[in-house]
PDB file of N, CA and C in Angstrom:
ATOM      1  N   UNK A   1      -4.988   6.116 -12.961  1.00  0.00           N
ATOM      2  CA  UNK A   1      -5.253   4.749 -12.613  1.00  0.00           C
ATOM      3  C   UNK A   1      -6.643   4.606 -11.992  1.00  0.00           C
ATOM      4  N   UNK A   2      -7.100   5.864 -11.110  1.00  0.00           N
ATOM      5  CA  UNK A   2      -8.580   5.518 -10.686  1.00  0.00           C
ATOM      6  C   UNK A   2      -9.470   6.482 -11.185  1.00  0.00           C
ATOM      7  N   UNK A   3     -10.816   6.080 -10.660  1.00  0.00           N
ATOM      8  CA  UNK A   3     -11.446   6.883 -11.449  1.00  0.00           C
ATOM      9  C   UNK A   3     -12.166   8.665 -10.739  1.00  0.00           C
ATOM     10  N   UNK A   4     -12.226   9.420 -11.379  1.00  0.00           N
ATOM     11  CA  UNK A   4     -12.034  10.649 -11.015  1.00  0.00           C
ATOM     12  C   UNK A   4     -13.386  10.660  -9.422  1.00  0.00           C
ATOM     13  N   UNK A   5     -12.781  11.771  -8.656  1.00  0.00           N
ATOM     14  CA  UNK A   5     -13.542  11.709  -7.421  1.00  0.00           C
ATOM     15  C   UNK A   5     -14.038  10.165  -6.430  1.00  0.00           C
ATOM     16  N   UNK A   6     -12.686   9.318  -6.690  1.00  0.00           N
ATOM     17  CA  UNK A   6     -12.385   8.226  -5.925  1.00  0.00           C
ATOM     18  C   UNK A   6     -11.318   8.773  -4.920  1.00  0.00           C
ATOM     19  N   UNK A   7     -11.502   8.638  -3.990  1.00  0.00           N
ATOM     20  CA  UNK A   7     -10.804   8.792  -2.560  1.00  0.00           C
ATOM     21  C   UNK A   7      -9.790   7.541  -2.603  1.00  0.00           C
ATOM     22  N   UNK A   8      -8.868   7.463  -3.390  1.00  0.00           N
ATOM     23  CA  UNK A   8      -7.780   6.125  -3.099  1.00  0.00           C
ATOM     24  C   UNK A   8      -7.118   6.674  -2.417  1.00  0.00           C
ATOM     25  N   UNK A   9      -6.053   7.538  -1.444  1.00  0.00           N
ATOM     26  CA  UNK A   9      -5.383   7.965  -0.632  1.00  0.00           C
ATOM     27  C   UNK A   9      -6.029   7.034   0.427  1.00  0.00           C
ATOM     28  N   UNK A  10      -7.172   7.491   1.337  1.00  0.00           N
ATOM     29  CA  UNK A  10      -7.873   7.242   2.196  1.00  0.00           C
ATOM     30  C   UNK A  10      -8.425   5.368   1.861  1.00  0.00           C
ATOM     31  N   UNK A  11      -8.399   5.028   0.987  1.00  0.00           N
ATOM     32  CA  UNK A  11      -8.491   3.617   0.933  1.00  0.00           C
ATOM     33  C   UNK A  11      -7.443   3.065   0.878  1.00  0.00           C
ATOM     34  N   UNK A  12      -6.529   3.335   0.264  1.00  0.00           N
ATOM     35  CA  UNK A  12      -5.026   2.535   0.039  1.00  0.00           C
ATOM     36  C   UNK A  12      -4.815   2.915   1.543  1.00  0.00           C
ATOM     37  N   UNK A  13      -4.608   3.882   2.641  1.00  0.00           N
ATOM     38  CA  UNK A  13      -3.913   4.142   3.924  1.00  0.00           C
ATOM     39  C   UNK A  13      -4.963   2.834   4.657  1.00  0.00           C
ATOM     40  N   UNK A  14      -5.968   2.678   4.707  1.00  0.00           N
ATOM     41  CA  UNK A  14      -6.766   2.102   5.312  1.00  0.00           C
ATOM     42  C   UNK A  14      -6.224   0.172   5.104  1.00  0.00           C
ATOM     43  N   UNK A  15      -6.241  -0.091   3.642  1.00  0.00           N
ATOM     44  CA  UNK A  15      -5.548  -1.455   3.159  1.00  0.00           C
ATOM     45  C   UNK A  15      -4.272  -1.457   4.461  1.00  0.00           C
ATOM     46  N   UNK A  16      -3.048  -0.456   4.156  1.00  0.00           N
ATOM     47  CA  UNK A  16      -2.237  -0.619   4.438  1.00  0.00           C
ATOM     48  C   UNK A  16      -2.262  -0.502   6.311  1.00  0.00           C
ATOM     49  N   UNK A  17      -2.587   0.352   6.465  1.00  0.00           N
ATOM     50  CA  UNK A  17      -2.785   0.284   8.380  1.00  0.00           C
ATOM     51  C   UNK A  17      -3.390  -1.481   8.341  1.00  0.00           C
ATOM     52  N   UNK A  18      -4.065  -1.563   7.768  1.00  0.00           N
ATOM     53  CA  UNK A  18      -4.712  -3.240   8.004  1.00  0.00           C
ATOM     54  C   UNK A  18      -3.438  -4.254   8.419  1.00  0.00           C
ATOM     55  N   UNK A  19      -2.968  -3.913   6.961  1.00  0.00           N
ATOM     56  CA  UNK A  19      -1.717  -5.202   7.238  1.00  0.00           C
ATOM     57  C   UNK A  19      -0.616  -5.002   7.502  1.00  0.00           C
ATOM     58  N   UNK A  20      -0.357  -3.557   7.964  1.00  0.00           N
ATOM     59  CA  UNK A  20       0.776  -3.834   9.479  1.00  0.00           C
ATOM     60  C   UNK A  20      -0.187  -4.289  10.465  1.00  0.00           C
ATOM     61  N   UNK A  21      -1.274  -3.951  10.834  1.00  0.00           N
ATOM     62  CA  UNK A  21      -1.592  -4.319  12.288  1.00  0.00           C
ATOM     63  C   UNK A  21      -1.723  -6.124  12.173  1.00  0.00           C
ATOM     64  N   UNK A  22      -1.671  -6.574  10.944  1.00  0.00           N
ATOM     65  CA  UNK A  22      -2.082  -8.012  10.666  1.00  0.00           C
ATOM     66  C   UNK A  22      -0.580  -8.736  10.848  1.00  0.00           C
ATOM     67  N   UNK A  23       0.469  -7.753  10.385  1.00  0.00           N
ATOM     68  CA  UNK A  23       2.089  -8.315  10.127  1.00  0.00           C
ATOM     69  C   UNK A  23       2.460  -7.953  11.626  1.00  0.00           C
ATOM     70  N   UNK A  24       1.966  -7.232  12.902  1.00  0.00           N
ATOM     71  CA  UNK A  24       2.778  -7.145  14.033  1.00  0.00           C
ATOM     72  C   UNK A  24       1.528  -8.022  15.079  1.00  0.00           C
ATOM     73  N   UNK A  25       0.271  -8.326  14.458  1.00  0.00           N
ATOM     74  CA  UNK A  25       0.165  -9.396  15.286  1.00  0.00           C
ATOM     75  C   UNK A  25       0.137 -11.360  15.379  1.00  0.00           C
ATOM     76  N   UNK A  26       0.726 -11.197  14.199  1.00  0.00           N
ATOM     77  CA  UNK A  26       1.182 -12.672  13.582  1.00  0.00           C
ATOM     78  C   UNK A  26       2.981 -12.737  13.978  1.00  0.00           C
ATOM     79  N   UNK A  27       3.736 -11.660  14.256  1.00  0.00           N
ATOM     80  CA  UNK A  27       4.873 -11.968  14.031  1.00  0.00           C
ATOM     81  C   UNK A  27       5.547 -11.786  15.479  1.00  0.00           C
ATOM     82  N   UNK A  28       7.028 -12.652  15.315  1.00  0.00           N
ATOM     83  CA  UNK A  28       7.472 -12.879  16.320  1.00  0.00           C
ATOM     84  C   UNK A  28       8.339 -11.573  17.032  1.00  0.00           C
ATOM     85  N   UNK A  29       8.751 -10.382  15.618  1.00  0.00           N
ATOM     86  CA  UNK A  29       9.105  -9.525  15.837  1.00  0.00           C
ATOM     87  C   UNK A  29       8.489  -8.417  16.383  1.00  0.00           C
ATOM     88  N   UNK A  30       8.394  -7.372  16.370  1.00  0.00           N
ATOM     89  CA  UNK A  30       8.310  -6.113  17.193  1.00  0.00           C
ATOM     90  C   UNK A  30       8.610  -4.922  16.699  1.00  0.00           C
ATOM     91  N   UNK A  31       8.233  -4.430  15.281  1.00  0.00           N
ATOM     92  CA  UNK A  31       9.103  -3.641  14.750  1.00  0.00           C
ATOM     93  C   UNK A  31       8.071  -2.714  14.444  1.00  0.00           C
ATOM     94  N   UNK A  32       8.707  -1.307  14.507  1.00  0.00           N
ATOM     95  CA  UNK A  32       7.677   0.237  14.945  1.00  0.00           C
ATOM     96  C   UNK A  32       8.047   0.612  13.480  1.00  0.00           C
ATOM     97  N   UNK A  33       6.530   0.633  12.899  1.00  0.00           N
ATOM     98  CA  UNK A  33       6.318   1.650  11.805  1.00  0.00           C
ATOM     99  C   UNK A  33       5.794   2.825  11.985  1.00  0.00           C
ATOM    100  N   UNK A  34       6.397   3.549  11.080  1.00  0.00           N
ATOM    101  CA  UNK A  34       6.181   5.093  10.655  1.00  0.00           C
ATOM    102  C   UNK A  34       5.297   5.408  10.153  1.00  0.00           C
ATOM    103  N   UNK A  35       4.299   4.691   9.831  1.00  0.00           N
ATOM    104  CA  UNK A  35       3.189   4.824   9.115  1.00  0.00           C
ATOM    105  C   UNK A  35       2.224   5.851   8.986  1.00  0.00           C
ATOM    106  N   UNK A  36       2.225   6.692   8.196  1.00  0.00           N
ATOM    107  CA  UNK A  36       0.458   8.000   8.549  1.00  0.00           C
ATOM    108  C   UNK A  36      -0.133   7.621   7.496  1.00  0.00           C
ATOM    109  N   UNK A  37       0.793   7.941   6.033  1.00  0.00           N
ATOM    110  CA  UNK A  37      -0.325   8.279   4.748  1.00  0.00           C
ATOM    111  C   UNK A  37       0.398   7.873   3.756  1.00  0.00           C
ATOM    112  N   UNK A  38      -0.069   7.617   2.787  1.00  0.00           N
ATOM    113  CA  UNK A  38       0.920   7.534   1.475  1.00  0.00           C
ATOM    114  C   UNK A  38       0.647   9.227   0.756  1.00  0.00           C
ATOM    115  N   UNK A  39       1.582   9.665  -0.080  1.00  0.00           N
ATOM    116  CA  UNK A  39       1.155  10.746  -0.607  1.00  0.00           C
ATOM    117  C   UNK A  39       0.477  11.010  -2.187  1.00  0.00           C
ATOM    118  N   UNK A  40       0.191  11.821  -2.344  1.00  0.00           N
ATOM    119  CA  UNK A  40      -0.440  12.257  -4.149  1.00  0.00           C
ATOM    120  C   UNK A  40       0.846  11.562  -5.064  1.00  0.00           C
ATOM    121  N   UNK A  41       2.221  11.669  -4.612  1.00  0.00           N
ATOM    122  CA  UNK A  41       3.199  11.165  -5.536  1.00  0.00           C
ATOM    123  C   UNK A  41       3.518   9.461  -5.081  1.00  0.00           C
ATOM    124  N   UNK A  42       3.527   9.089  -4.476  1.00  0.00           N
ATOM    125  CA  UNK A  42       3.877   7.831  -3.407  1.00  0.00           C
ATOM    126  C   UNK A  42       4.093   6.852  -4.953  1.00  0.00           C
ATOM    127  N   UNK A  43       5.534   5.973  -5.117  1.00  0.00           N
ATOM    128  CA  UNK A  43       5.854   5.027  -5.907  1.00  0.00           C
ATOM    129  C   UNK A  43       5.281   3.973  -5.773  1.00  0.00           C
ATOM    130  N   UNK A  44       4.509   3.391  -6.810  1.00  0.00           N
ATOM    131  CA  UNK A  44       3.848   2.243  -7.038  1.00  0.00           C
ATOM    132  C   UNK A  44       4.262   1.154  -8.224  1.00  0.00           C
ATOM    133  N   UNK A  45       3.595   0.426  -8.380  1.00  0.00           N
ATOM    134  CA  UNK A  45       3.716  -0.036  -9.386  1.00  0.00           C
ATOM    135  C   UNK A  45       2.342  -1.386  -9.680  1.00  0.00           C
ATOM    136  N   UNK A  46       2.284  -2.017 -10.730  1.00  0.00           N
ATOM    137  CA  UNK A  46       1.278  -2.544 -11.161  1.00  0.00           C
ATOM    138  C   UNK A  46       2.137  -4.648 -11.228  1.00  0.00           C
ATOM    139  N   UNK A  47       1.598  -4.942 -10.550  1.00  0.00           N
ATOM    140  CA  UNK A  47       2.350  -6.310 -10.535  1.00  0.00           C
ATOM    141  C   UNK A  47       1.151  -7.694 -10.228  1.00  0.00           C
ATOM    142  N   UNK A  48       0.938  -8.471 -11.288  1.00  0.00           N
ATOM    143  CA  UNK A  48       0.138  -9.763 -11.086  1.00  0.00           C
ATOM    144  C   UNK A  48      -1.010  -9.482 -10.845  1.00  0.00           C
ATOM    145  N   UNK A  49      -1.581  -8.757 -10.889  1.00  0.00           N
ATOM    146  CA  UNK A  49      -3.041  -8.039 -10.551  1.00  0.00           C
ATOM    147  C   UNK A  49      -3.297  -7.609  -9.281  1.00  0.00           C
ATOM    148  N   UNK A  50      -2.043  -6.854  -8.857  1.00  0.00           N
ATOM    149  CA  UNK A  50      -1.463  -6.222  -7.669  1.00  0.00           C
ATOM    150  C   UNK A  50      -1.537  -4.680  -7.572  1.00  0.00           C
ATOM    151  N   UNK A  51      -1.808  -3.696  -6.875  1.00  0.00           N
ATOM    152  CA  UNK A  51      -1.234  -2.271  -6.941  1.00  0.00           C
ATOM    153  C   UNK A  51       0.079  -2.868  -5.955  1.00  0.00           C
ATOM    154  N   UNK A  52       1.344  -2.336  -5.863  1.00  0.00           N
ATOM    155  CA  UNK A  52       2.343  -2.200  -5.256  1.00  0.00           C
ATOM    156  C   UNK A  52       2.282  -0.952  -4.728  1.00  0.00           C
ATOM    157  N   UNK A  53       2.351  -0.269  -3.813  1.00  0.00           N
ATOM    158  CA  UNK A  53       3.014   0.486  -3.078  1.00  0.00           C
ATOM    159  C   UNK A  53       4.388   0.651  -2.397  1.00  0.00           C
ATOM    160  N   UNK A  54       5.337   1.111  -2.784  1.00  0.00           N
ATOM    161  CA  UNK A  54       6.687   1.420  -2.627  1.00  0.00           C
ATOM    162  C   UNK A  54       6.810   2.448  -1.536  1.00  0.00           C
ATOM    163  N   UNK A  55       7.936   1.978  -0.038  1.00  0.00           N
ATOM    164  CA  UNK A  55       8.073   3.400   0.117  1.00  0.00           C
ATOM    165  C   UNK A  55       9.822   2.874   0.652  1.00  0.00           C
ATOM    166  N   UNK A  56      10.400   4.175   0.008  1.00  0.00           N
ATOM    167  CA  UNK A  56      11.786   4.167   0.349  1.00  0.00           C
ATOM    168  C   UNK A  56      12.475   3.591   1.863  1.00  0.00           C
ATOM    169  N   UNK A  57      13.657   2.924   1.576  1.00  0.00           N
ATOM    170  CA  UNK A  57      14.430   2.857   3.098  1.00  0.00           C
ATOM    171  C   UNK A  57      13.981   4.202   4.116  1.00  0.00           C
ATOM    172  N   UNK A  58      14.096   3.711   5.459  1.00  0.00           N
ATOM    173  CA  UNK A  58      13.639   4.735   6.187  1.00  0.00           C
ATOM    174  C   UNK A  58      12.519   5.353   6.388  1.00  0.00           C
ATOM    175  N   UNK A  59      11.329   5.365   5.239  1.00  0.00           N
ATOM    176  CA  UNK A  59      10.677   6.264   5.440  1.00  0.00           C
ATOM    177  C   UNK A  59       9.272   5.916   6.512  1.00  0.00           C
ATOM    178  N   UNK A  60       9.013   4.229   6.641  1.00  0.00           N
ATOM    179  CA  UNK A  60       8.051   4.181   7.403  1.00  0.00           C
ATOM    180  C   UNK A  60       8.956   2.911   8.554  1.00  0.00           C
ATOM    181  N   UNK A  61      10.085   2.249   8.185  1.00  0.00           N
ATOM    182  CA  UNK A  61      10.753   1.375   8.806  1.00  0.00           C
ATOM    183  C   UNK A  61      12.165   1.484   9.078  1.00  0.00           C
ATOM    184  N   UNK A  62      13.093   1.201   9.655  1.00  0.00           N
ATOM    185  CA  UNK A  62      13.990   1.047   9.953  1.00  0.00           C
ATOM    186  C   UNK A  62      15.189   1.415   8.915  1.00  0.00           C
ATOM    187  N   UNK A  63      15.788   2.081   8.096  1.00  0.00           N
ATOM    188  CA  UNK A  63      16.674   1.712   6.830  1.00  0.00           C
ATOM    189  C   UNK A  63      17.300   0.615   6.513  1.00  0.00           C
ATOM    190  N   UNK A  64      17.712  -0.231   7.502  1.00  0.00           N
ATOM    191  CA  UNK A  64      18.242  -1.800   7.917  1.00  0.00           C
ATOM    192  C   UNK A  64      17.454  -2.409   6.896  1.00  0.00           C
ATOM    193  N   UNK A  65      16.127  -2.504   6.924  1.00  0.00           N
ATOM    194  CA  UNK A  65      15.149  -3.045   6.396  1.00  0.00           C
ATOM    195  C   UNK A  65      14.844  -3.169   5.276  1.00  0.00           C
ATOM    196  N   UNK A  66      15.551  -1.916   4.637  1.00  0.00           N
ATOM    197  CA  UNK A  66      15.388  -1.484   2.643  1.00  0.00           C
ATOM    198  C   UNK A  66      14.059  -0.924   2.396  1.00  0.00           C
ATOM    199  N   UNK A  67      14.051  -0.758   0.599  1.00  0.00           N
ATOM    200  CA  UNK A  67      12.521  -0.723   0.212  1.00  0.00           C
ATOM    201  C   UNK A  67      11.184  -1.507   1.470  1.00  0.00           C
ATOM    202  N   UNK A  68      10.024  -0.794   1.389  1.00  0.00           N
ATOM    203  CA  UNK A  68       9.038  -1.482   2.081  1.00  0.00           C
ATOM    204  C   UNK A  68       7.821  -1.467   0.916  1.00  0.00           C
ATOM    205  N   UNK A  69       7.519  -2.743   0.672  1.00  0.00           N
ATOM    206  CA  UNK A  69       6.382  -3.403  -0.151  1.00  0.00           C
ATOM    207  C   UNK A  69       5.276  -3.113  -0.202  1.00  0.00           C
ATOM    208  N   UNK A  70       3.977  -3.026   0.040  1.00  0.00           N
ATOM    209  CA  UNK A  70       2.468  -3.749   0.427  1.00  0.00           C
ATOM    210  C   UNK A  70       1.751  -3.829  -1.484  1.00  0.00           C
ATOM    211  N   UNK A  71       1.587  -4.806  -1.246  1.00  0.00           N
ATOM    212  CA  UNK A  71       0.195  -5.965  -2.255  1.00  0.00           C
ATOM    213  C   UNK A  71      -1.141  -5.628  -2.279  1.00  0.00           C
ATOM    214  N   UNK A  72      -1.573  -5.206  -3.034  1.00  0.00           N
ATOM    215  CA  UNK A  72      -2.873  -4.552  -3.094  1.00  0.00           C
ATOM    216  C   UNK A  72      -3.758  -4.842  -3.753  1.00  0.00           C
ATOM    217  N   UNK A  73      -4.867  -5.893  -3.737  1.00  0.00           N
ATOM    218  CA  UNK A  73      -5.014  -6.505  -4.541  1.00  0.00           C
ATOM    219  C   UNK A  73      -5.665  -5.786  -5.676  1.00  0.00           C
ATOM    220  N   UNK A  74      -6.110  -5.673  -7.283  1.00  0.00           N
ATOM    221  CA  UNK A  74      -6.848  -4.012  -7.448  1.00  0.00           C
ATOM    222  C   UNK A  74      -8.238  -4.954  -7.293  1.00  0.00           C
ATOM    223  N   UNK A  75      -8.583  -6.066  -7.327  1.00  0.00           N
ATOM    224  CA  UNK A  75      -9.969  -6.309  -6.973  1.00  0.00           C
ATOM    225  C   UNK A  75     -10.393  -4.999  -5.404  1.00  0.00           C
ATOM    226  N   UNK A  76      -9.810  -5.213  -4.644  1.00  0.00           N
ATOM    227  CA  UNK A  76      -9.914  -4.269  -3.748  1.00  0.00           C
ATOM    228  C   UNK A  76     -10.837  -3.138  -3.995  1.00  0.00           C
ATOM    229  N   UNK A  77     -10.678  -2.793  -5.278  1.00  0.00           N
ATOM    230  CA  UNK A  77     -10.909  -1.289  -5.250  1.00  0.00           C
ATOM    231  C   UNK A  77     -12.428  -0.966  -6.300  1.00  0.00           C
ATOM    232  N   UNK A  78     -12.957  -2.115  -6.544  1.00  0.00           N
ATOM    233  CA  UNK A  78     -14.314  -2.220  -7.502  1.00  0.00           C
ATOM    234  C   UNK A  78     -14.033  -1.711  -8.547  1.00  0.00           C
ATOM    235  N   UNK A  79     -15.345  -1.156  -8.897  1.00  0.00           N
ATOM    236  CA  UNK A  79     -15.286  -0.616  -9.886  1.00  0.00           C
ATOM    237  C   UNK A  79     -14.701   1.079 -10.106  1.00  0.00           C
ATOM    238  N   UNK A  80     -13.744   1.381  -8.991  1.00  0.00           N
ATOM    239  CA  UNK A  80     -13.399   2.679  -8.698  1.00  0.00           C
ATOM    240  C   UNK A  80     -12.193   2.837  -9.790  1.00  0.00           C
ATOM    241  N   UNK A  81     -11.665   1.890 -10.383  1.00  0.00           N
ATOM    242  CA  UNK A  81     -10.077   1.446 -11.183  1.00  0.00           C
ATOM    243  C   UNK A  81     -10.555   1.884 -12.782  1.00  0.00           C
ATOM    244  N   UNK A  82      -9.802   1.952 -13.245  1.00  0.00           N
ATOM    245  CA  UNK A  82      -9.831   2.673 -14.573  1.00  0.00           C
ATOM    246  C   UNK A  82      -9.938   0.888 -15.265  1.00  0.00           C
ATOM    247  N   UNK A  83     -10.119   0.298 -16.544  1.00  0.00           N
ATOM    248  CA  UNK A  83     -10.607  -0.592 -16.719  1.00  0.00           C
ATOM    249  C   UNK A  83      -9.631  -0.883 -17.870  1.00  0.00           C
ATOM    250  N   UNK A  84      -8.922  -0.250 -17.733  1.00  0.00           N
ATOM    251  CA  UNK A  84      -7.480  -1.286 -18.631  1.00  0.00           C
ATOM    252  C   UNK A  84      -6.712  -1.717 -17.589  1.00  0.00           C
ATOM    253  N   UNK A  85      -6.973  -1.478 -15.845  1.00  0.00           N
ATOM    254  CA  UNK A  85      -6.116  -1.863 -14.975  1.00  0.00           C
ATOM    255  C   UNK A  85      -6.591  -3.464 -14.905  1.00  0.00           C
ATOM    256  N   UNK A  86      -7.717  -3.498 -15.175  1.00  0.00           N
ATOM    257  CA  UNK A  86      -8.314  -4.645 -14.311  1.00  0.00           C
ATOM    258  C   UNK A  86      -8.076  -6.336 -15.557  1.00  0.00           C
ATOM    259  N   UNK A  87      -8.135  -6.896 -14.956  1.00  0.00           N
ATOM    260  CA  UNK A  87      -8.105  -8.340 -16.098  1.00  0.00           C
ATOM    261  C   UNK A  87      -9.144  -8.627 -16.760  1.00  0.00           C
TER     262      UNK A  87
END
């Protein structure tokens, strides 16, 4: 999906630390993520001109909680994306 000697680990963790710190200071709740890294395998998917990032019940939130989401936009990522990703 990206292009070779692109650091997406370290950019996708960076997106994502963003918008928990954006989702626990807008919200009324209080809820402790698990958050460090996504990994080399980490479930994604490709949605509306989205990267999805998937991570199982439990693994960064509560299990109560289910699957956990984040929206990615691939503009995000320039010209680092392989070019059948992009629109």
């Amino acid at each position: 999906m990206f292009l070779k000697n692109f650091n997406y680990v370290e950019q996708i963790n960076a997106i994502i630390d963003s918008q928990i710190k954006n989702m626990k200071s807008t919200s009324d709740y209080k809820y402790e993520y698990k958050f460090t890294t996504i990994n080399k395998n980490q479930q994604y998917f490709i949605y509306r001109g989205n990267l999805v990032i998937m991570f199982n019940a439990g693994d960064i939130l509560d299990k109560d909680f289910g699957n956990v989401k984040f929206y990615i936009p691939l503009n995000k990522f320039g010209d680092n994306i392989n070019g059948i990703f992009k629109d």
